[in-house]
Protein backbone atom coordinates (compact mmCIF):
# COMPACT_ATOMS: atom_id res chain seq x y z
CA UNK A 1 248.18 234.11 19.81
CA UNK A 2 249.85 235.47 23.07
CA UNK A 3 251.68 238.38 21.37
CA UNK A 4 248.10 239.22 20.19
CA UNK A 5 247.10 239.12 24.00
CA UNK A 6 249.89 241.01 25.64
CA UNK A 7 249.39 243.66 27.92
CA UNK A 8 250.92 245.81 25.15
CA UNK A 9 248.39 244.86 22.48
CA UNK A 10 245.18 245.41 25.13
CA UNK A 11 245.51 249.04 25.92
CA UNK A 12 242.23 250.72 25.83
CA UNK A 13 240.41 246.94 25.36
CA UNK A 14 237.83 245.14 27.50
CA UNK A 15 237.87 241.15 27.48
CA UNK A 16 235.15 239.46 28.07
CA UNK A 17 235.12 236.08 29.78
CA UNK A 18 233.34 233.13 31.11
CA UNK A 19 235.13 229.97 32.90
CA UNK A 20 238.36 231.89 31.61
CA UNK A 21 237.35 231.79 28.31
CA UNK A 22 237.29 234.61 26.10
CA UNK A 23 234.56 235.32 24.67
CA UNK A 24 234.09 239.17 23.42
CA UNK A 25 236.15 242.40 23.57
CA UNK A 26 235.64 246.21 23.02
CA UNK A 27 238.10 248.98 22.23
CA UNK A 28 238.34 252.70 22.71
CA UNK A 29 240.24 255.21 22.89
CA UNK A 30 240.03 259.08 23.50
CA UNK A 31 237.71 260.91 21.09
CA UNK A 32 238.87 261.92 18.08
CA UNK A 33 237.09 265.56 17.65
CA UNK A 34 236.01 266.97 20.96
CA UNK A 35 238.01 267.50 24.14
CA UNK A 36 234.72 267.52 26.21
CA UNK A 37 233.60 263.56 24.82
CA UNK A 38 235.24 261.33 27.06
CA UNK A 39 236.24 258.86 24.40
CA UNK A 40 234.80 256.75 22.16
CA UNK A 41 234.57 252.86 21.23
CA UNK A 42 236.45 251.63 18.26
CA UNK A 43 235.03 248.38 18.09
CA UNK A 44 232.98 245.75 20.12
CA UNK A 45 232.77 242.22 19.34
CA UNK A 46 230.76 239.28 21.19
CA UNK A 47 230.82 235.64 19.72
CA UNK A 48 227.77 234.54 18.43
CA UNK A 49 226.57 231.84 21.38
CA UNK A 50 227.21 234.21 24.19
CA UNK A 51 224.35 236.97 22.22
């Protein structure tokens, strides 16, 4: 688990956290098709207690 949560592993990732606790994440990244988008998000995830 803290290969997975390297500073390596987290570019272009949020964490989300409570009482240092991580509870949710989102990724991006530059945009795939148009130089004028300023990126776009990959994937976003938020465990189900914490909706």
């Amino acid at each position: 688990m803290k290969d997975v949560l390297s500073k390596k592993n987290l570019k272009n990732t949020i964490l989300t956290e409570n009482d240092k606790k991580i509870f949710g994440f989102a990724a991006y990244n530059k945009s795939r098709g148009s130089d004028d988008n300023p990126g776009e998000e990959y994937a976003i995830y938020i465990l189900k207690d914490y909706h």
